[in-house]
C-alpha atoms as a PDB file:
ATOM      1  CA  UNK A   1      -4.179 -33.497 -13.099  1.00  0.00           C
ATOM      2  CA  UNK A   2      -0.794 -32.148 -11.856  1.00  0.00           C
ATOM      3  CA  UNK A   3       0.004 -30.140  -8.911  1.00  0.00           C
ATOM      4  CA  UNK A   4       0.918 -26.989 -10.913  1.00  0.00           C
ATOM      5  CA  UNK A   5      -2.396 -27.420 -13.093  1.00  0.00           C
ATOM      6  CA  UNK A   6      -4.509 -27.294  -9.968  1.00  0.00           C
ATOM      7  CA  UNK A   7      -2.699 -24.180  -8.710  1.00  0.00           C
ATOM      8  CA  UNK A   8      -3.003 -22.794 -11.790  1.00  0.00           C
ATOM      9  CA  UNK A   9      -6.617 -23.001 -12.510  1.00  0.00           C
ATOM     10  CA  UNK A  10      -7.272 -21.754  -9.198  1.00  0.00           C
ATOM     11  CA  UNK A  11      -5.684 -18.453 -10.581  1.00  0.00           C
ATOM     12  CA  UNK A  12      -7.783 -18.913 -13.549  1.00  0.00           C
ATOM     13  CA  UNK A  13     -10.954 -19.154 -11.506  1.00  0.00           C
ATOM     14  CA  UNK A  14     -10.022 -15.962  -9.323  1.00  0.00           C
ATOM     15  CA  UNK A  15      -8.869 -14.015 -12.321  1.00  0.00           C
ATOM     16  CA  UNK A  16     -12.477 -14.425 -13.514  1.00  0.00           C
ATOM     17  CA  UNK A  17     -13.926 -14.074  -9.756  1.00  0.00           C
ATOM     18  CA  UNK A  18     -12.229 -10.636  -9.989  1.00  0.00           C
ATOM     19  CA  UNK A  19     -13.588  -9.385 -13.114  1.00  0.00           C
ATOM     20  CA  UNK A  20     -16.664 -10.150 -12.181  1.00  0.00           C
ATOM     21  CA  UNK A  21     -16.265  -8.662  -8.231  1.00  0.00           C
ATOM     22  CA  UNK A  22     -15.173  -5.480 -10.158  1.00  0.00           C
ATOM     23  CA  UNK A  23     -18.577  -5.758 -11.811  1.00  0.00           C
ATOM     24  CA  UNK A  24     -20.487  -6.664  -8.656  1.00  0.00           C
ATOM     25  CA  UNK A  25     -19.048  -4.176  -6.626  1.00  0.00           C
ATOM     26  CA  UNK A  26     -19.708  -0.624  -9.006  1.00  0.00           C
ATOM     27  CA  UNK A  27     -23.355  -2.322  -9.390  1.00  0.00           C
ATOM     28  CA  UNK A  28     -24.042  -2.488  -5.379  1.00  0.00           C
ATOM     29  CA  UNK A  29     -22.265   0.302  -4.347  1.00  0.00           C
ATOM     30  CA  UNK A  30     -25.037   2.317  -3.362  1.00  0.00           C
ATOM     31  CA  UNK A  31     -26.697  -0.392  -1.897  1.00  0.00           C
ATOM     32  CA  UNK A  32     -23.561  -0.899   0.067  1.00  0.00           C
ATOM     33  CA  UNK A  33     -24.068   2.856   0.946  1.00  0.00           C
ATOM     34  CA  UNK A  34     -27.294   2.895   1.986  1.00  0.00           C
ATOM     35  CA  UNK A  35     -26.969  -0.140   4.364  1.00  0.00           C
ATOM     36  CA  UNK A  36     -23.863   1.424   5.736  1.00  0.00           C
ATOM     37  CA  UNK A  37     -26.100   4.177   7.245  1.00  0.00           C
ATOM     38  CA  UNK A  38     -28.067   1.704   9.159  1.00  0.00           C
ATOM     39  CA  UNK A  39     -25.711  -1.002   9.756  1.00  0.00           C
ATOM     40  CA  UNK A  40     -22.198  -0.204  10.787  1.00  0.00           C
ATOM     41  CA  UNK A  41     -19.599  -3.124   9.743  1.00  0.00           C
ATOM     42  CA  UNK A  42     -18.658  -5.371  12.139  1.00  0.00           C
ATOM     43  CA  UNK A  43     -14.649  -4.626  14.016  1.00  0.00           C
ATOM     44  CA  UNK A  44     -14.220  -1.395  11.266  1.00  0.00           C
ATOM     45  CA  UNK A  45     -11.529  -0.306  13.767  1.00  0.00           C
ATOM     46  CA  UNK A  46      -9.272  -3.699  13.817  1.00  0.00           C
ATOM     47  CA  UNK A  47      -5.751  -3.031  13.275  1.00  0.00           C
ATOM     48  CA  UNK A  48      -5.440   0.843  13.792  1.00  0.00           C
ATOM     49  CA  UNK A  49      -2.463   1.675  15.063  1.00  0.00           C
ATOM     50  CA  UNK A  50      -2.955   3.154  18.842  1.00  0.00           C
ATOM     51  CA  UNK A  51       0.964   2.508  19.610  1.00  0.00           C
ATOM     52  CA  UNK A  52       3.757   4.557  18.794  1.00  0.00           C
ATOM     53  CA  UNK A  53       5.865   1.346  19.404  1.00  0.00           C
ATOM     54  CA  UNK A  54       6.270  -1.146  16.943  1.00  0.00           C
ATOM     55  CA  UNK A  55       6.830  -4.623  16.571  1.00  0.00           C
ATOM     56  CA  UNK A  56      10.977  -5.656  15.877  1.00  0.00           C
ATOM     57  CA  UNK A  57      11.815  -8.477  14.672  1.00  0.00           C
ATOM     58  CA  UNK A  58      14.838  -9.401  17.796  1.00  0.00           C
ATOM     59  CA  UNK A  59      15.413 -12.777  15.822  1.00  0.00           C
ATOM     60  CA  UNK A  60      15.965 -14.253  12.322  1.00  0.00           C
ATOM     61  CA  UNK A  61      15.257 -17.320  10.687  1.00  0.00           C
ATOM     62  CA  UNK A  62      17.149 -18.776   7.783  1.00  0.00           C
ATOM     63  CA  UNK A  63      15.130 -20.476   5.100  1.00  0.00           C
ATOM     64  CA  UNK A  64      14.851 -22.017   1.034  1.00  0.00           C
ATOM     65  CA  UNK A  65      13.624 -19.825  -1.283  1.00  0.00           C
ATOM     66  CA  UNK A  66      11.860 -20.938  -4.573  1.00  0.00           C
ATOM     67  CA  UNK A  67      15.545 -20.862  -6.531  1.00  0.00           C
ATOM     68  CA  UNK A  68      16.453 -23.622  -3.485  1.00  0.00           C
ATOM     69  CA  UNK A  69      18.580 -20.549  -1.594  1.00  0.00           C
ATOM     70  CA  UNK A  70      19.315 -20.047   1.496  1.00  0.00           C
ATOM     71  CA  UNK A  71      17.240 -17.056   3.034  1.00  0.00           C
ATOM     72  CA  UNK A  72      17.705 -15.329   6.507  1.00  0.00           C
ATOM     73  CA  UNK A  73      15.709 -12.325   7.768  1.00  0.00           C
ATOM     74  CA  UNK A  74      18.282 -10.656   8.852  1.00  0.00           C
ATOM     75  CA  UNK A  75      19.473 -10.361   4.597  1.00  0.00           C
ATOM     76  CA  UNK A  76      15.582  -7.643   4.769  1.00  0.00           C
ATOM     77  CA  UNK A  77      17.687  -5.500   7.826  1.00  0.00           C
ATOM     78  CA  UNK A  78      18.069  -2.768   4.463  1.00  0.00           C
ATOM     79  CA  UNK A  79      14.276  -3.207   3.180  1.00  0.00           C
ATOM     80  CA  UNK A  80      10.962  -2.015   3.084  1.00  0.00           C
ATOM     81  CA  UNK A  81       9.017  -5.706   3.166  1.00  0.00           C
ATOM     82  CA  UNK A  82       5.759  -7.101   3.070  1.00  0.00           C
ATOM     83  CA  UNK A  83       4.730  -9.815   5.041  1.00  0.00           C
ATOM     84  CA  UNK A  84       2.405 -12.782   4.070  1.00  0.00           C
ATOM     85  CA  UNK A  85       1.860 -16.248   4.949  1.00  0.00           C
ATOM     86  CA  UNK A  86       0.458 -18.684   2.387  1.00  0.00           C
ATOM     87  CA  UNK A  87      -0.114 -22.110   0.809  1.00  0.00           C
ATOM     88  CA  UNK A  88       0.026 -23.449  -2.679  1.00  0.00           C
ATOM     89  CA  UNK A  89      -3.468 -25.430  -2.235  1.00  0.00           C
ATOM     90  CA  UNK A  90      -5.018 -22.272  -0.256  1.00  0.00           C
ATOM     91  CA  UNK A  91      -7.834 -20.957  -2.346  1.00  0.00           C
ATOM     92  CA  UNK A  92      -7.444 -17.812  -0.449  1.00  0.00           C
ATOM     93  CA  UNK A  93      -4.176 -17.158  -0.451  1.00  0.00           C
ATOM     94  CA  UNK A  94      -4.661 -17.774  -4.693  1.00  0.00           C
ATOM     95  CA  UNK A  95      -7.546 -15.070  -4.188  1.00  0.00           C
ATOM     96  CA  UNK A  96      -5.218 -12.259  -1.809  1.00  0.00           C
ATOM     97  CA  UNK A  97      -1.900 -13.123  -3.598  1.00  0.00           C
ATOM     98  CA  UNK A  98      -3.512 -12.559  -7.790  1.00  0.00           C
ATOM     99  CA  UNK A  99      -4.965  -9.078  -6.493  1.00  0.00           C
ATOM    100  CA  UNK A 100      -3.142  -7.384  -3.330  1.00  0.00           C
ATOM    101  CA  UNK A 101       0.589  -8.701  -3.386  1.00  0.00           C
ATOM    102  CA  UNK A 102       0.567  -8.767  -7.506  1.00  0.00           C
ATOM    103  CA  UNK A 103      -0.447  -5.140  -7.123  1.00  0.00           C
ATOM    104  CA  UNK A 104       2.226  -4.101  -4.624  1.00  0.00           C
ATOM    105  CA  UNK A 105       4.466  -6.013  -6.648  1.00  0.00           C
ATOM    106  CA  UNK A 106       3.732  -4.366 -10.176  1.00  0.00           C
ATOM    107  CA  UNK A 107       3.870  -1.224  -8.347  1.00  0.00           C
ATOM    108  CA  UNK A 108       6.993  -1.434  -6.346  1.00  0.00           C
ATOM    109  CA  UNK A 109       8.943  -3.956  -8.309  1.00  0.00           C
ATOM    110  CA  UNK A 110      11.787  -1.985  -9.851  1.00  0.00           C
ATOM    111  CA  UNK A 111      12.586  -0.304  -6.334  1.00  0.00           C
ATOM    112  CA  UNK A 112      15.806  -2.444  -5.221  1.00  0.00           C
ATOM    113  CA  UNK A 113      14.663  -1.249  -1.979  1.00  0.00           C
ATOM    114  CA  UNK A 114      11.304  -3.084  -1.969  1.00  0.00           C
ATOM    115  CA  UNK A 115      10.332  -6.993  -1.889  1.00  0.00           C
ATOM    116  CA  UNK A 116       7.629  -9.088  -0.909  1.00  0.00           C
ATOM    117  CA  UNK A 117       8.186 -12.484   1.561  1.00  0.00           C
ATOM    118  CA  UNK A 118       5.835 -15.133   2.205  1.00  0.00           C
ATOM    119  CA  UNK A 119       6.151 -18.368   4.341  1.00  0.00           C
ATOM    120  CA  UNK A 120       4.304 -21.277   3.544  1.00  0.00           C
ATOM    121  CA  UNK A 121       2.208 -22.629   6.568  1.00  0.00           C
ATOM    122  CA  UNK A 122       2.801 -25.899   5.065  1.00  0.00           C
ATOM    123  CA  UNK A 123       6.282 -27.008   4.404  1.00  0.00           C
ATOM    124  CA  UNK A 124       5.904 -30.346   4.392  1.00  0.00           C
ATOM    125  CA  UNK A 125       3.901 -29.962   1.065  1.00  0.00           C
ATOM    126  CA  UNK A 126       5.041 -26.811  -0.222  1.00  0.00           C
ATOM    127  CA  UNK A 127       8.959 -27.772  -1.247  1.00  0.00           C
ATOM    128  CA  UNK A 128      11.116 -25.531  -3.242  1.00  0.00           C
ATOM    129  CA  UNK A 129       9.343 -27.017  -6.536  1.00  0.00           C
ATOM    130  CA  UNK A 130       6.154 -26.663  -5.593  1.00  0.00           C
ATOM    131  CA  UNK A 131       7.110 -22.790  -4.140  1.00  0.00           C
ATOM    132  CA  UNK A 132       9.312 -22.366  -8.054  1.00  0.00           C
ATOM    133  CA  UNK A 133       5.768 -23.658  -9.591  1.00  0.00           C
ATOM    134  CA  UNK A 134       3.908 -21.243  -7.464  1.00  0.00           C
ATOM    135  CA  UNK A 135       6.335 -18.239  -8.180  1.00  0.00           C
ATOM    136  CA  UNK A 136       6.425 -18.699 -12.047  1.00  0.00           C
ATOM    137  CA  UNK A 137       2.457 -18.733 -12.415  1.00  0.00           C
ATOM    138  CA  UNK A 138       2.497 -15.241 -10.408  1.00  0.00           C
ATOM    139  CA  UNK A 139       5.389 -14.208 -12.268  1.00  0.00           C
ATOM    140  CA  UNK A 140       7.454 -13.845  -8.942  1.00  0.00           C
ATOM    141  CA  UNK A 141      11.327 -12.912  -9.401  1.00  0.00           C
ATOM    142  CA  UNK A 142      13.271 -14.159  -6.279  1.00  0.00           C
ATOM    143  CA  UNK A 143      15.145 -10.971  -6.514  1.00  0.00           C
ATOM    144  CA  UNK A 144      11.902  -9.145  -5.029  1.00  0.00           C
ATOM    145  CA  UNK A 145       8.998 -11.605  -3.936  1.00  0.00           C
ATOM    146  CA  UNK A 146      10.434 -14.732  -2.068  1.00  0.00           C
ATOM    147  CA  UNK A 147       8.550 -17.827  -1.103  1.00  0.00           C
ATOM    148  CA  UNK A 148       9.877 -18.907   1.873  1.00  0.00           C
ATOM    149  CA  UNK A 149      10.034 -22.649   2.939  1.00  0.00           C
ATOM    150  CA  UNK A 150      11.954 -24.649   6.127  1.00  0.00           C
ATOM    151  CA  UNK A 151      11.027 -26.870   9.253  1.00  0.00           C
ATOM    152  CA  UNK A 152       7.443 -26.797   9.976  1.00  0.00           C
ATOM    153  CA  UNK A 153       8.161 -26.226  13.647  1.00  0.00           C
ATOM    154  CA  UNK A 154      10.517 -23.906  13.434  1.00  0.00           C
ATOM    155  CA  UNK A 155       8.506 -21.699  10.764  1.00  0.00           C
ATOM    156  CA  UNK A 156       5.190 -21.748  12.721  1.00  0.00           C
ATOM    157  CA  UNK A 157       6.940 -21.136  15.834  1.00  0.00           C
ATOM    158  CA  UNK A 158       8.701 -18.264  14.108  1.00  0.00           C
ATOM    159  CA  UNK A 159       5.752 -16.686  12.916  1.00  0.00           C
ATOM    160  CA  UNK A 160       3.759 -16.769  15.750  1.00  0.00           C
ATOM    161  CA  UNK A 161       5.961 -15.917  18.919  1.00  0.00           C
ATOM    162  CA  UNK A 162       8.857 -13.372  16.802  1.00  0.00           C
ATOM    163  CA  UNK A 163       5.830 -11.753  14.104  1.00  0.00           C
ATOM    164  CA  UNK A 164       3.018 -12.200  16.355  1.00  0.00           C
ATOM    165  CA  UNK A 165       1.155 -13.659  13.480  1.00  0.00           C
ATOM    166  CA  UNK A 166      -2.352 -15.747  14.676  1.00  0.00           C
ATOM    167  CA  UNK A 167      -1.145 -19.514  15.272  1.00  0.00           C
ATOM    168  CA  UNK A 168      -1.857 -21.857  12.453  1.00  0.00           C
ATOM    169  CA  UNK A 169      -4.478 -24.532  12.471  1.00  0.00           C
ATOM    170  CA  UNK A 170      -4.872 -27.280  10.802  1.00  0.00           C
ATOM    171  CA  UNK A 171      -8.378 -28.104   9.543  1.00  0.00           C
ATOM    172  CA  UNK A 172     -10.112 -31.688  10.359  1.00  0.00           C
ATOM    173  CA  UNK A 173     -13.748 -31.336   8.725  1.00  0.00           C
ATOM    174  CA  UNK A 174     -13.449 -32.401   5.127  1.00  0.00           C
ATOM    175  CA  UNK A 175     -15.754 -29.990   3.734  1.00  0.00           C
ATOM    176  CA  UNK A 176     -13.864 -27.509   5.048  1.00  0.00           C
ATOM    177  CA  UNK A 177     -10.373 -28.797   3.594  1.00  0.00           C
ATOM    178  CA  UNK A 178     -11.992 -28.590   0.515  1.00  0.00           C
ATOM    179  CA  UNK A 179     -13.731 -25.219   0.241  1.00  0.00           C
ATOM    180  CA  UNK A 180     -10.710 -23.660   2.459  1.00  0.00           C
ATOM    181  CA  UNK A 181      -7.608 -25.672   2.157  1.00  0.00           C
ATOM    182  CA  UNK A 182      -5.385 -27.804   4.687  1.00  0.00           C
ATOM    183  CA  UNK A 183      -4.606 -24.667   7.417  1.00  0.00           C
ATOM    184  CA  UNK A 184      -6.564 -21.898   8.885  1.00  0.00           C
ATOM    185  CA  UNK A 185      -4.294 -19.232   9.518  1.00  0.00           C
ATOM    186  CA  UNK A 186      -3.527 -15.752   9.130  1.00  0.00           C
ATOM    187  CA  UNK A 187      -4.144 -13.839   5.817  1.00  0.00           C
ATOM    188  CA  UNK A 188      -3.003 -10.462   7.307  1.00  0.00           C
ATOM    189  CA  UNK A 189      -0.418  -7.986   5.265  1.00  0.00           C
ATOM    190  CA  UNK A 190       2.644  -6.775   7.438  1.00  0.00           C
ATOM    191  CA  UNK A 191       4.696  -3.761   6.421  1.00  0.00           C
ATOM    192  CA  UNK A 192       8.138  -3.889   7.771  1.00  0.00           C
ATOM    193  CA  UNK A 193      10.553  -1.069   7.634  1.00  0.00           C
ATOM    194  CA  UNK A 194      14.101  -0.982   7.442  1.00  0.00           C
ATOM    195  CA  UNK A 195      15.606  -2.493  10.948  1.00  0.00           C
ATOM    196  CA  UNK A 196      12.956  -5.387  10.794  1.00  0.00           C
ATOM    197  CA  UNK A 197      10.143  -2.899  12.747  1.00  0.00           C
ATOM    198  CA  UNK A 198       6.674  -3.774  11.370  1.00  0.00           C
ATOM    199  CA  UNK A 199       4.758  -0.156  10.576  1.00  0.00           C
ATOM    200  CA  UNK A 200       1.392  -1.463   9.741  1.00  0.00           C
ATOM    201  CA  UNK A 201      -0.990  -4.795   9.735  1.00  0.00           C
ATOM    202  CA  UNK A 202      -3.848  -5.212   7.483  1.00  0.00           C
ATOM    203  CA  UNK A 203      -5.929  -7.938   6.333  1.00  0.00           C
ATOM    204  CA  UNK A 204      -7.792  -7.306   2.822  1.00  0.00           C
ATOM    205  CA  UNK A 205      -9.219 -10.089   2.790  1.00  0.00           C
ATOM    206  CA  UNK A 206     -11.630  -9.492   6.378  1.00  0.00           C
ATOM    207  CA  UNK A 207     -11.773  -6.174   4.770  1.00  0.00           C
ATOM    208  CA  UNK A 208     -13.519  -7.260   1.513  1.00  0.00           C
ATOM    209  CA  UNK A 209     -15.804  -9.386   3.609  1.00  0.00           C
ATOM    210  CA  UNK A 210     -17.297  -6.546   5.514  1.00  0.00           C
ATOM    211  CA  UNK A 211     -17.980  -3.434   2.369  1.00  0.00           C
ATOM    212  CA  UNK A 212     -16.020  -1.724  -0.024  1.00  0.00           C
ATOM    213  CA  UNK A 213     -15.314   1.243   1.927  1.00  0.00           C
ATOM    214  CA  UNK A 214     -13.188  -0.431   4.063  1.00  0.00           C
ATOM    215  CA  UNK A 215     -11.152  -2.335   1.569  1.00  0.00           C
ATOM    216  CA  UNK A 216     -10.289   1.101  -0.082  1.00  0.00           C
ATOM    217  CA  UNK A 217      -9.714   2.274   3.589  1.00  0.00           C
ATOM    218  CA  UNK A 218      -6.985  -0.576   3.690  1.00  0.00           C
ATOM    219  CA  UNK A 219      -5.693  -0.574   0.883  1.00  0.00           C
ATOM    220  CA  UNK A 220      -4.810   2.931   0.743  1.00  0.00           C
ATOM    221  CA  UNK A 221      -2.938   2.635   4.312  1.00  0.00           C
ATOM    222  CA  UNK A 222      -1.301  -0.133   3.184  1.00  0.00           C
ATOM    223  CA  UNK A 223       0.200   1.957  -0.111  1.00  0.00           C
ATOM    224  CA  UNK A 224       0.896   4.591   2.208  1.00  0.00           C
ATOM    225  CA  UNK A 225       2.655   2.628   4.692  1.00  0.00           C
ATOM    226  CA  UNK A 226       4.640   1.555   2.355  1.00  0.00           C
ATOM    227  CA  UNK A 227       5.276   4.807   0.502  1.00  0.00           C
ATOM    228  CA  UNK A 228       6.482   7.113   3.703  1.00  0.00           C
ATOM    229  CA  UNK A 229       9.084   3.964   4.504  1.00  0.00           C
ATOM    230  CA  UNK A 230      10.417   4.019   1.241  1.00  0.00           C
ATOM    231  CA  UNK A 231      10.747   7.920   1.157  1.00  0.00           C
ATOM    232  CA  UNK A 232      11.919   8.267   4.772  1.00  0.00           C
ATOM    233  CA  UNK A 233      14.412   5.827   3.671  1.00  0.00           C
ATOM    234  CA  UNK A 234      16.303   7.765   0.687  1.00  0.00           C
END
């Protein structure tokens, strides 16, 4: 089986793990309710925003996007952006990418003033084929979702001292590598405004692991986030 076959049934399989989630969730969400009464989630409060100050970007990074471009950060200093990491093999990357970022993207997608970047945590697999492969099965266009690819070193370095993104590790147990992928790393969603300042951090996929209330909670900042940059941007 090929490459792009793989990564494409794992879309199949989390198309159908959707539908069915969907399903799940309007069937326990009293139960979820009624447990939230007596058991409070676990970290509800990560990532609020206490600080007026934000994170800016103070350096760039130029990289190959899935058309085999050249693509520096400083060409988002106009643009409202979302942030992601990702690999093609990463089953939940497949999961966060067919539901959050294709949602932001079918929402925002005709706003020339929108796109969506993510940087593979694995370069040495990911190359601009691979990333091409992994853009067409999302229906990515390079004009407003980039996958990002470039010296491993460089791009985990980047990531992790400039976006202050958790470091990347790379898995050893093989039962792990197989229900998880290759790298453990951060599956966070960064809103950047225009002049590279990030406005908001929030990671869905923590949130959908704790109750529904606070994916919705997340969700909706994250939309928001997005929404007052845009409008405090015409």
């Amino acid at each position: 089986m090929t490459d792009k076959k793989k990564i494409t049934l794992i879309y199949v399989a989390v198309a159908l793990i959707c539908g069915l989630s969907i399903f799940g969730f309007t069937t326990l969400g009293k139960l979820y309710d009624i447990k939230a009464e007596a058991e409070k989630p676990v970290a509800v409060d990560i990532g609020k925003d206490t600080e007026t100050e934000y994170l800016k970007l103070s350096k760039s990074i130029t990289l190959t996007n899935q058309d085999g471009e050249a693509f520096s950060i400083t060409d988002l200093e106009d643009k409202v952006w979302v942030f992601a990491q990702f690999f093609a093999k990463c089953p939940m990357c497949a999961e966060r990418n067919y539901t959050d970022l294709s949602n932001l993207y079918k929402k925002y997608k005709d706003d020339p003033r929108f796109m969506i970047v993510c940087m593979t945590v694995d370069p040495e697999t990911d190359d601009v084929e691979r990333l091409k492969e992994y853009a067409d099965i999302v229906n990515a266009d390079s004009k407003n979702w980039v996958f990002l690819t470039g010296d491993k070193e460089k791009l985990h370095s980047f990531m992790a001292d400039e976006m202050k993104f958790m470091d990347i590790r790379e898995r050893t147990d093989p039962q792990e590598i197989a229900a998880k992928g290759k790298y453990a790393h951060d599956l966070g969603l960064a809103v950047f405004d225009k002049g590279l300042t990030m406005r908001l951090k929030r990671d869905l996929s923590f949130a959908r692991s704790q109750n529904e209330d606070l994916t919705k909670t997340f969700e909706s900042e994250l939309h928001n986030t997005i929404e007052n940059c845009l409008n405090n941007n015409d």
